[in-house]
C-alpha atoms as a PDB file:
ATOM      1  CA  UNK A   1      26.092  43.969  53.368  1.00  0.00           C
ATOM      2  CA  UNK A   2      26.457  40.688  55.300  1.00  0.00           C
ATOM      3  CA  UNK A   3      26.911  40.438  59.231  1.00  0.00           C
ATOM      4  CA  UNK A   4      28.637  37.949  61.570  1.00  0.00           C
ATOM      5  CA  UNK A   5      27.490  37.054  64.458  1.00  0.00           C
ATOM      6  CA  UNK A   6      29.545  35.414  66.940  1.00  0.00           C
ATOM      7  CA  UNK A   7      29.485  35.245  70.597  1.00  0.00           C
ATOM      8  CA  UNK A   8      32.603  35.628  73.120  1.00  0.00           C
ATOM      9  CA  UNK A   9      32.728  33.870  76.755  1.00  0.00           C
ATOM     10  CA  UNK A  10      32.786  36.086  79.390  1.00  0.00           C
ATOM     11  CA  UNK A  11      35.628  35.901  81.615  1.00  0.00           C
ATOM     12  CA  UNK A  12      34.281  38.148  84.211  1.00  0.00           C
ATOM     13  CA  UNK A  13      34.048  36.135  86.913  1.00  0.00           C
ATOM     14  CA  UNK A  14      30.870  37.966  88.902  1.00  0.00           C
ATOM     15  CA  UNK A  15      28.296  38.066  85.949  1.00  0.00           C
ATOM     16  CA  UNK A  16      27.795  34.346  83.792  1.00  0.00           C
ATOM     17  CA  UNK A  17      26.585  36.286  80.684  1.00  0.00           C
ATOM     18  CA  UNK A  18      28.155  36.290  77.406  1.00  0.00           C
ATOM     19  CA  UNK A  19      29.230  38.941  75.431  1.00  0.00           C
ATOM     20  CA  UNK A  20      27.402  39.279  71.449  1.00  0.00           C
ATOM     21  CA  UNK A  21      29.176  41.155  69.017  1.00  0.00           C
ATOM     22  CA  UNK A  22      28.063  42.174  65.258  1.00  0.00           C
ATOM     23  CA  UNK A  23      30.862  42.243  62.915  1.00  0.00           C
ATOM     24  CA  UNK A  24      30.004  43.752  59.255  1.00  0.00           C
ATOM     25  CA  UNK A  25      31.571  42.627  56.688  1.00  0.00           C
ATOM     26  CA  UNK A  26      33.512  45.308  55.657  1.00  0.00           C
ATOM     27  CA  UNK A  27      35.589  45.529  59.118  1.00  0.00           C
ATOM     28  CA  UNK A  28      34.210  49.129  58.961  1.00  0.00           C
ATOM     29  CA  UNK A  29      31.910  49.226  61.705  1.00  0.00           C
ATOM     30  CA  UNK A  30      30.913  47.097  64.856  1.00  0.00           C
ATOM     31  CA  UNK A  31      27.633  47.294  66.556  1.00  0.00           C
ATOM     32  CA  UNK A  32      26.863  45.923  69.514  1.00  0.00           C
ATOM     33  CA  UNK A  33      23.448  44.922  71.420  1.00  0.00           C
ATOM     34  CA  UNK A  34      22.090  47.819  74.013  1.00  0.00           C
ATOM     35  CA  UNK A  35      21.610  45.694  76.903  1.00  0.00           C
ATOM     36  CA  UNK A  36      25.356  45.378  76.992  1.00  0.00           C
ATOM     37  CA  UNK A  37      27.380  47.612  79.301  1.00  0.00           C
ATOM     38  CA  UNK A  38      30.091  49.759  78.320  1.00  0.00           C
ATOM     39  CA  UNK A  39      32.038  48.324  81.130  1.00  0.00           C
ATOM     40  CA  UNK A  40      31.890  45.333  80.033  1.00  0.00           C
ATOM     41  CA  UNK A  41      32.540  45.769  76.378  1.00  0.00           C
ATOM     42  CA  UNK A  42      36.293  44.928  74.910  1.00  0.00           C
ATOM     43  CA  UNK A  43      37.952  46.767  71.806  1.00  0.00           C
ATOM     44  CA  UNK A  44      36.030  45.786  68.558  1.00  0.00           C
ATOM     45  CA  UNK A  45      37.668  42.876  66.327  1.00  0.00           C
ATOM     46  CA  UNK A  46      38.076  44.784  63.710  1.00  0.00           C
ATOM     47  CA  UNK A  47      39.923  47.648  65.942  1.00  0.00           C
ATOM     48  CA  UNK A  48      42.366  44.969  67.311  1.00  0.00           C
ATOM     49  CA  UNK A  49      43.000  43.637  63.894  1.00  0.00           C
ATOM     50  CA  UNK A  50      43.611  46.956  62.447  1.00  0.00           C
ATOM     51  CA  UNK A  51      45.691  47.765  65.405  1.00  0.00           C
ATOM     52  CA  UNK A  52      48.011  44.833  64.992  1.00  0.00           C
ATOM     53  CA  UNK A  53      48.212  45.073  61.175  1.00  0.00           C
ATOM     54  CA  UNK A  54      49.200  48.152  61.725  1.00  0.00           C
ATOM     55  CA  UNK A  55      52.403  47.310  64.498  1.00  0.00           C
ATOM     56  CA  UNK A  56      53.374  44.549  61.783  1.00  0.00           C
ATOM     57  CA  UNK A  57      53.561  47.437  59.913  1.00  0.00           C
ATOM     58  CA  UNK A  58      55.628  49.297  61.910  1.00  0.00           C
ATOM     59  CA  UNK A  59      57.911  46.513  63.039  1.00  0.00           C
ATOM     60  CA  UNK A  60      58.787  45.449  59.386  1.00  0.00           C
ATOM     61  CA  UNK A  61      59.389  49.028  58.227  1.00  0.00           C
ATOM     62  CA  UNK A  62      61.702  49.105  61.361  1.00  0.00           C
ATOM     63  CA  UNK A  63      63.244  45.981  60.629  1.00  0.00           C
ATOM     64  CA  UNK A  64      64.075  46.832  56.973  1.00  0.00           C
ATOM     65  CA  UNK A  65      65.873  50.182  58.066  1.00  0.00           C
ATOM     66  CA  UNK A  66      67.962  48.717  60.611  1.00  0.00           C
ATOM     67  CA  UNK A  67      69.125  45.892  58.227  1.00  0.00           C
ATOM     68  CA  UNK A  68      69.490  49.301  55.078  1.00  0.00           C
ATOM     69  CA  UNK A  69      71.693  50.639  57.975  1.00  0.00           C
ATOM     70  CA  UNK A  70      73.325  47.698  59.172  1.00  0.00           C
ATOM     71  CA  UNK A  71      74.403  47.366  55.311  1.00  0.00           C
ATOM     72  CA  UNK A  72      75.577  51.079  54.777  1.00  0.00           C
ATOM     73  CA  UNK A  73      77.564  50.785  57.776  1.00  0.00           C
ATOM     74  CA  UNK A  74      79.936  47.469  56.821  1.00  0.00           C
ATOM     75  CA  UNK A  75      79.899  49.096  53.061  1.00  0.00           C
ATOM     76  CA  UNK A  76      81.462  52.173  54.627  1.00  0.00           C
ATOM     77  CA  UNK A  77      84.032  50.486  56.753  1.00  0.00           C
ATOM     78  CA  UNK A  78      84.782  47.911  54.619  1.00  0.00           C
ATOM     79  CA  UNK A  79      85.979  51.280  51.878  1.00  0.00           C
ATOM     80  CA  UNK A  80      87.691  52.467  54.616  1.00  0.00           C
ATOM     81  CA  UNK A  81      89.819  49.410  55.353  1.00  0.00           C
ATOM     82  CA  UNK A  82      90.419  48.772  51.773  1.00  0.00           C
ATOM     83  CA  UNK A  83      91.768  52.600  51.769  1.00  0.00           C
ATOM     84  CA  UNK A  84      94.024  51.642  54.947  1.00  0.00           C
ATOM     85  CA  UNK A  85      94.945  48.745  53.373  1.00  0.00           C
ATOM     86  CA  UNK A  86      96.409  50.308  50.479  1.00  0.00           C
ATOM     87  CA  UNK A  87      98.425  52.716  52.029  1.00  0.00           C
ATOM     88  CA  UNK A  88     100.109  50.182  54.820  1.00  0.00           C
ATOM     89  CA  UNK A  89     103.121  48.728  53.655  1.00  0.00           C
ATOM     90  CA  UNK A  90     105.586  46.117  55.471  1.00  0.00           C
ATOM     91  CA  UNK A  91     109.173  46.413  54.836  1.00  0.00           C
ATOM     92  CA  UNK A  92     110.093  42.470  55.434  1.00  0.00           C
ATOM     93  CA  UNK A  93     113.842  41.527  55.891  1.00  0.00           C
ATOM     94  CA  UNK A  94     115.890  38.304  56.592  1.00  0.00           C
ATOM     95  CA  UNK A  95     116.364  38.834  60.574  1.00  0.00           C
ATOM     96  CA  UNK A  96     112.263  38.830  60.664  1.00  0.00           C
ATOM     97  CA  UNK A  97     112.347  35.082  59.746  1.00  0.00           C
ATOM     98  CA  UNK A  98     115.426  33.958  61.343  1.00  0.00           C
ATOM     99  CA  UNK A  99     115.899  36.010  64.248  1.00  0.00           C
ATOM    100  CA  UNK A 100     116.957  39.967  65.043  1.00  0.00           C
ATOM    101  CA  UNK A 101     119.138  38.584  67.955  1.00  0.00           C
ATOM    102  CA  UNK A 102     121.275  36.404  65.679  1.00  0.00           C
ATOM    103  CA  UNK A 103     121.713  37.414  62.795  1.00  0.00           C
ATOM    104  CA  UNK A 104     124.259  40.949  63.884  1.00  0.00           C
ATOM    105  CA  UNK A 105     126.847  41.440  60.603  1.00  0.00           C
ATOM    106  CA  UNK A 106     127.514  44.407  62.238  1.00  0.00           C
ATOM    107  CA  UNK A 107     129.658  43.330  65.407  1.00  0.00           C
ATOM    108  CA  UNK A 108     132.415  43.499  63.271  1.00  0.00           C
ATOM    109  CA  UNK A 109     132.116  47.852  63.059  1.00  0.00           C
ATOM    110  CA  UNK A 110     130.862  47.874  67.068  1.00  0.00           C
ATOM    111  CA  UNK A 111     134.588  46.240  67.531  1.00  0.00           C
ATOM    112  CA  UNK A 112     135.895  49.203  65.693  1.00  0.00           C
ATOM    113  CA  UNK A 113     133.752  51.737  66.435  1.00  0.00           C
ATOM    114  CA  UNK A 114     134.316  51.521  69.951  1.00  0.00           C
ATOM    115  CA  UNK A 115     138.145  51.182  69.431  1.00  0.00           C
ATOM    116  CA  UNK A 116     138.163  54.761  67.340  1.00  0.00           C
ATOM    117  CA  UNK A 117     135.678  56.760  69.493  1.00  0.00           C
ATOM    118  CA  UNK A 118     136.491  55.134  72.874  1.00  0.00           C
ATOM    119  CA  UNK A 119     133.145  56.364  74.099  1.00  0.00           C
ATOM    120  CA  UNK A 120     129.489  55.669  72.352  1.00  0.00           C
ATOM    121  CA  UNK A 121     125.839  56.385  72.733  1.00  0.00           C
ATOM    122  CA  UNK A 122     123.799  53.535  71.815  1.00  0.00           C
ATOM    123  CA  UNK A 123     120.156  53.493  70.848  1.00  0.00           C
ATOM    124  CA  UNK A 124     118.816  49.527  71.519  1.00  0.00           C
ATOM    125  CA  UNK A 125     114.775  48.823  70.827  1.00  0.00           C
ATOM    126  CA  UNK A 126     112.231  48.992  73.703  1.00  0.00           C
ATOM    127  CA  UNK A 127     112.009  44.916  74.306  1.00  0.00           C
ATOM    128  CA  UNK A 128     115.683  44.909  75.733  1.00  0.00           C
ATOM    129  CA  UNK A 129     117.985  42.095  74.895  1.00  0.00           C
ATOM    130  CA  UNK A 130     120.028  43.147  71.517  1.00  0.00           C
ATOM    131  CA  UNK A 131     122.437  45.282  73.478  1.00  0.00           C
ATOM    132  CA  UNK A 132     123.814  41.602  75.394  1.00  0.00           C
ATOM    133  CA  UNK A 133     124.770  40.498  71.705  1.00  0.00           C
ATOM    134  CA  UNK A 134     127.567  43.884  71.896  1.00  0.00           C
ATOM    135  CA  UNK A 135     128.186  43.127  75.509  1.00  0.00           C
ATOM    136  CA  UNK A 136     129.303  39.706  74.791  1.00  0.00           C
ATOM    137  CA  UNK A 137     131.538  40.850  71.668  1.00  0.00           C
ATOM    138  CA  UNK A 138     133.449  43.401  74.107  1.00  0.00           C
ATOM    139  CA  UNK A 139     133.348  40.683  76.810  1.00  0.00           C
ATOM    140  CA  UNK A 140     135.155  38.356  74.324  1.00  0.00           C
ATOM    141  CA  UNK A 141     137.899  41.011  73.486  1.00  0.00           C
ATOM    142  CA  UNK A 142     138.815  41.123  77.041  1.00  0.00           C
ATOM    143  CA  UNK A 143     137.008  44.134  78.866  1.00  0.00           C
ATOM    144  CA  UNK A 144     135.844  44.182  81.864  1.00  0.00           C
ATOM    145  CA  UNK A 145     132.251  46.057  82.633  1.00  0.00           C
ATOM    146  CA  UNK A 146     131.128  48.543  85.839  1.00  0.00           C
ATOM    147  CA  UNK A 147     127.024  49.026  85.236  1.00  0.00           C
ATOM    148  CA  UNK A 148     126.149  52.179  86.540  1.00  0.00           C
ATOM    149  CA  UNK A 149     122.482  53.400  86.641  1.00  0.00           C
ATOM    150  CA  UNK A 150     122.520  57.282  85.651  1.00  0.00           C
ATOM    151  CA  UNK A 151     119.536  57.478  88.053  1.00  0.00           C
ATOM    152  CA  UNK A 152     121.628  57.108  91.114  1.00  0.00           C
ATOM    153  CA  UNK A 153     124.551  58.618  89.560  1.00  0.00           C
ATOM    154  CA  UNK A 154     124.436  61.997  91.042  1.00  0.00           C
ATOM    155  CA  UNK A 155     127.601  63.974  89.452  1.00  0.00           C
ATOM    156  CA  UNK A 156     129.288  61.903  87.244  1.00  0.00           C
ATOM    157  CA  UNK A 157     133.400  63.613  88.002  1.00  0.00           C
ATOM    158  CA  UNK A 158     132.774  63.067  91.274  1.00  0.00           C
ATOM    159  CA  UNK A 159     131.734  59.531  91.732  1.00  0.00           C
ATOM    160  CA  UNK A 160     134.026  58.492  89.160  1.00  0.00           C
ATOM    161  CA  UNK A 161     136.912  59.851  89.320  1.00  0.00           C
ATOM    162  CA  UNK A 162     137.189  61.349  93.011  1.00  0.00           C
ATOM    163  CA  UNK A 163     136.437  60.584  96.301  1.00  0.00           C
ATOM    164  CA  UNK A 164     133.024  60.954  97.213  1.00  0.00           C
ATOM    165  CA  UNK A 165     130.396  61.660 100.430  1.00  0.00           C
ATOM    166  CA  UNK A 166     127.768  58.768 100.687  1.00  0.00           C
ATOM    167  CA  UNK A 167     125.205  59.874 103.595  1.00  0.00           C
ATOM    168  CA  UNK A 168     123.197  56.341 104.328  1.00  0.00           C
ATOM    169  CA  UNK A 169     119.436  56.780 105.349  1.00  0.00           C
ATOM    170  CA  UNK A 170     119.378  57.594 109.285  1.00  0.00           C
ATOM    171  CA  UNK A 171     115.467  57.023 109.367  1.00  0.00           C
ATOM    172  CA  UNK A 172     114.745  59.764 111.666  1.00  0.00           C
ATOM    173  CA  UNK A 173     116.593  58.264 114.861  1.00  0.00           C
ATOM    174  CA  UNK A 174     120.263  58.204 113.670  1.00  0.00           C
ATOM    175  CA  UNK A 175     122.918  61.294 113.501  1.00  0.00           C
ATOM    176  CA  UNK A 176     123.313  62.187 109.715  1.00  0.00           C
ATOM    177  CA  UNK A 177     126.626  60.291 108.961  1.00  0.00           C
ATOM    178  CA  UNK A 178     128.972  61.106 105.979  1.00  0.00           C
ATOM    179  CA  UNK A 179     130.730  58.252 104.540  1.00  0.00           C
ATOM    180  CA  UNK A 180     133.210  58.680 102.335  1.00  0.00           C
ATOM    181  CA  UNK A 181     134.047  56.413  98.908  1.00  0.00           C
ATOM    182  CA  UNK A 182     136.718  55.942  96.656  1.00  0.00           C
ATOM    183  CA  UNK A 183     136.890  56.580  92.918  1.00  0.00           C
ATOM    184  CA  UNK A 184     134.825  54.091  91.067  1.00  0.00           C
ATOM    185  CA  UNK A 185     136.562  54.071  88.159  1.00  0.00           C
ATOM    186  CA  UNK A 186     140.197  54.287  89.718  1.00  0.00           C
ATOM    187  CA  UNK A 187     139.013  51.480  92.113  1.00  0.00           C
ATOM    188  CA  UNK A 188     137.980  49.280  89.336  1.00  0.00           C
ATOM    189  CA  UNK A 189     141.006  49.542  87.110  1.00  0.00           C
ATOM    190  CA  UNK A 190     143.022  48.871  90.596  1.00  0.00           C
ATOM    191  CA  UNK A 191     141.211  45.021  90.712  1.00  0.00           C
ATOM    192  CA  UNK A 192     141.344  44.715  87.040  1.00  0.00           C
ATOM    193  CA  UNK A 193     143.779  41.387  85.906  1.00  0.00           C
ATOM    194  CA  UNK A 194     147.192  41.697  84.468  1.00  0.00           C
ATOM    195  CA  UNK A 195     145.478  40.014  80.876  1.00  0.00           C
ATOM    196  CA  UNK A 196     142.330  42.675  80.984  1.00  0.00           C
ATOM    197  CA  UNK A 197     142.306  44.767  77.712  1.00  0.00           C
ATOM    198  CA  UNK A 198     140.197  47.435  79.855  1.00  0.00           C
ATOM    199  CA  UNK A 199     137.635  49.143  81.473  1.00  0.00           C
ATOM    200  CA  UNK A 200     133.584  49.644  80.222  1.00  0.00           C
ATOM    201  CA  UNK A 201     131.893  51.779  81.969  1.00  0.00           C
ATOM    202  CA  UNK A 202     128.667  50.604  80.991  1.00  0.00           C
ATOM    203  CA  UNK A 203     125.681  53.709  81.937  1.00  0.00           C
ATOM    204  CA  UNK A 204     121.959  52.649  82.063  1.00  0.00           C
ATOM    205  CA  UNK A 205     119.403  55.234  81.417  1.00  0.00           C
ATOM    206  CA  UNK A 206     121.567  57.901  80.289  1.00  0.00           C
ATOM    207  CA  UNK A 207     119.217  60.168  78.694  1.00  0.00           C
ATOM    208  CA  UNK A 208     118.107  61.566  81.838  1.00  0.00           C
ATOM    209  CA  UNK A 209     121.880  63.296  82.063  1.00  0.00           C
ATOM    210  CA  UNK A 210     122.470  66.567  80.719  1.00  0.00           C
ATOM    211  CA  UNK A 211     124.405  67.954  78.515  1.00  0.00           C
ATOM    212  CA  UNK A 212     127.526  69.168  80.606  1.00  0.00           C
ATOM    213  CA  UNK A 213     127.610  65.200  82.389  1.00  0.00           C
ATOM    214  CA  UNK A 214     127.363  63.662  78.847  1.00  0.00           C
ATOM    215  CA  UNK A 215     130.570  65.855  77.705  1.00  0.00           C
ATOM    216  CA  UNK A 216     132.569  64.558  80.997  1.00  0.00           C
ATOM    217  CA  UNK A 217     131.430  61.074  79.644  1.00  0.00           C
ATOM    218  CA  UNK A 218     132.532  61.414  76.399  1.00  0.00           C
ATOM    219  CA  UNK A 219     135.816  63.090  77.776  1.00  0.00           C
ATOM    220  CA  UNK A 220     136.629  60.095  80.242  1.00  0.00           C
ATOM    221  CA  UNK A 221     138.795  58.025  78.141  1.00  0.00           C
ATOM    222  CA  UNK A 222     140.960  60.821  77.463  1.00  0.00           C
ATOM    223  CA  UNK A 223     141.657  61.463  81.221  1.00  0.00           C
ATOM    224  CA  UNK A 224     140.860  57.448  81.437  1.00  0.00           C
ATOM    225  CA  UNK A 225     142.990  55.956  78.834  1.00  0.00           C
ATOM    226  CA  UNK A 226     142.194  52.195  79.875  1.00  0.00           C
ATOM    227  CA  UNK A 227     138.153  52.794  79.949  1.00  0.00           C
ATOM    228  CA  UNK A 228     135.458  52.858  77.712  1.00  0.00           C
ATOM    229  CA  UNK A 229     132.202  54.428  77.671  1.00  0.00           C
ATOM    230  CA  UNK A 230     129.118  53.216  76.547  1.00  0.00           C
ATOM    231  CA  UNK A 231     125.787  55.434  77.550  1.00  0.00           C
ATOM    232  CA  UNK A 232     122.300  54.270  76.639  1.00  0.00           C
ATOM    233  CA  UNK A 233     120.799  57.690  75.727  1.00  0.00           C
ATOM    234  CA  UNK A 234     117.858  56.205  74.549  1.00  0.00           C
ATOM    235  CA  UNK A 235     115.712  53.961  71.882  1.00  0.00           C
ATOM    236  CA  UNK A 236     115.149  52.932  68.600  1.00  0.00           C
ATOM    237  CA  UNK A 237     113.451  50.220  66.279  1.00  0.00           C
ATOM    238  CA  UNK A 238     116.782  48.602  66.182  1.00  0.00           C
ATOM    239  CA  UNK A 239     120.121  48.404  67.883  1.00  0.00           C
ATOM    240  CA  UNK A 240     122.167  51.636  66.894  1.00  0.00           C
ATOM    241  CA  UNK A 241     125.023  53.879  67.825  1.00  0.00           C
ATOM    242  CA  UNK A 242     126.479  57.034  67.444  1.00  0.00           C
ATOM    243  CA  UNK A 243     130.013  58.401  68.503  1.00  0.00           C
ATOM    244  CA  UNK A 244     128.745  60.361  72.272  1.00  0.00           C
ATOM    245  CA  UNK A 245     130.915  63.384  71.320  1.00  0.00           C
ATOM    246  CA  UNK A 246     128.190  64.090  68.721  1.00  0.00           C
ATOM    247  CA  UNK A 247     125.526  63.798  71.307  1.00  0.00           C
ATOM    248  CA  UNK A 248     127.163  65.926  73.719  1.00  0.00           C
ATOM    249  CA  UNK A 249     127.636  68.722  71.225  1.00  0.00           C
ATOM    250  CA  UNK A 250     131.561  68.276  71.023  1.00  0.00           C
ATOM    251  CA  UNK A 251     131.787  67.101  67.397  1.00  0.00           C
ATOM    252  CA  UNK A 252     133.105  69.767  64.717  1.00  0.00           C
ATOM    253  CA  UNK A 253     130.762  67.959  62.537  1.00  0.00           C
END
C-alpha cells in the first residue's frame, strides 16, 4: 500500500505552521501526525471527495426525475388536448366571414312578423348591435319609436295608457310633491305625423317584468290599434323572436 504525502498552508492566521496529511492510496483511511491538534485539523480528502461524489450523486438522480416528470406531465396533457380536440367542433357559416350585421335574409319575415302579431319578444346576442339592423327596417316602413327602460317602468297600464303620479326627489328639505303625467302612449300617438304608419313601443330589459305586465304588453295593440310592441325579454347567440303572447302564457299553442 502506497502513501501520499502532501502538505496544506495554514490559513490560520495566529500559528505559521503547516498542516501534513497522509493520504493512502486506497482513499480508505487518513492518518495524520500526533503533534497536530484536533482543532486545527480539516475534514480528510478523501471524506470531502466522497462527500461531494456523493451530492453529484444526489443532484443527478434529482435532475433525471424532475426531467422523467417534466416528460410524463406534457405526455399527459398533450392526450388530454388531443381528447378535447376531438370532441370540439365549429359549426362555420357565411355571416362568420362576411359579417353577422349584414348579411340579415330574414328582415323580410321581421316585416311580417311584426305586422301579424303586432307585439314580439326578441332575443338579440350579448354584444348589442343586431337589433339596430330591425330598428332601421321598421324605421324605413314608417314607425315611429318610444324607448322605454322596463327598469323605471313601474306599472306598465298605468304609465301607458293613464295618467300617472311622478313624485320628484325632495332630498330631505322639500315637501313630497305629486306631479301628475299624461299617457305616454296616448301622448305620443297625439305628436305622431299625418304620413306615420304607427307607434313602437320599443321596451329595454324586459325580462325583469312579470308575467301579468308582459300579458298587458302583448294586449296593447288590441286596446292600441296604431302601436306596436317590441320587448327585449332576453338573449341569445343570435338575433331571434318569438310572438310575446307565447311568452306571456296567452297562446293556445
Amino acid at each position: 500500500m502506497t502513501t501520499l504525502s502532501y502538505t496544506f498552508p495554514s490559513t490560520t492566521i495566529t500559528t505559521s505552521s503547516s498542516r501534513r496529511f497522509l493520504i493512502t492510496s486506497n482513499g480508505s483511511s487518513c492518518r495524520r501526525r500526533p503533534n497536530i491538534s484536533t482543532e486545527d485539523q480539516p475534514c480528510s480528502s478523501s471524506a470531502c471527495y466522497q462527500g461531494a461524489v456523493q451530492s453529484y450523486g444526489l443532484q443527478k438522480q434529482r435532475v433525471q426525475l424532475n426531467s422523467i416528470s417534466k416528460a410524463m406531465r406534457t405526455s399527459r396533457l398533450g392526450s388530454v388536448g388531443r381528447q378535447k380536440k376531438g370532441a370540439i367542433r365549429c359549426n362555420i357559416e357565411l355571416q362568420d366571414f362576411i359579417g353577422g350585421d349584414l348579411i340579415k335574409p330574414d328582415l323580410g319575415q321581421w316585416l311580417s312578423d311584426v305586422e301579424e302579431h303586432k307585439a314580439i319578444a326578441i332575443y338579440s346576442p350579448h354584444e348589442g348591435g343586431y337589433e339596430g339592423r330591425y330598428l332601421t327596417r321598421l324605421k324605413y316602413q314608417g314607425y315611429h319609436f318610444l324607448d322605454l327602460s322596463a327598469r323605471g317602468l313601474g306599472d306598465p297600464e298605468t304609465t301607458l295608457t293613464k295618467f300617472h303620479p311622478v313624485c320628484p326627489a325632495h332630498v330631505g328639505k322639500q315637501p313630497i310633491a305629486r306631479w301628475y303625467f299624461p299617457p305616454e302612449v296616448d301622448y305620443r300617438l297625439s305628436l305622431l305625423p299625418p304620413d306615420a304608419k304607427g307607434l313602437v313601443v320599443w321596451i329595454i330589459e324586459a325580462k325583469v317584468l312579470s308575467k301579468a305586465e308582459l300579458q298587458f304588453l302583448a294586449l296593447l295593440p288590441t286596446l292600441r290599434p296604431n302601436v306596436r310592441v317590441i320587448a327585449e325579454c332576453g338573449n341569445w347567440r343570435k338575433f331571434v323572436w318569438k310572438p310575446l303572447k307565447e311568452i306571456a302564457g296567452l297562446s293556445q299553442s
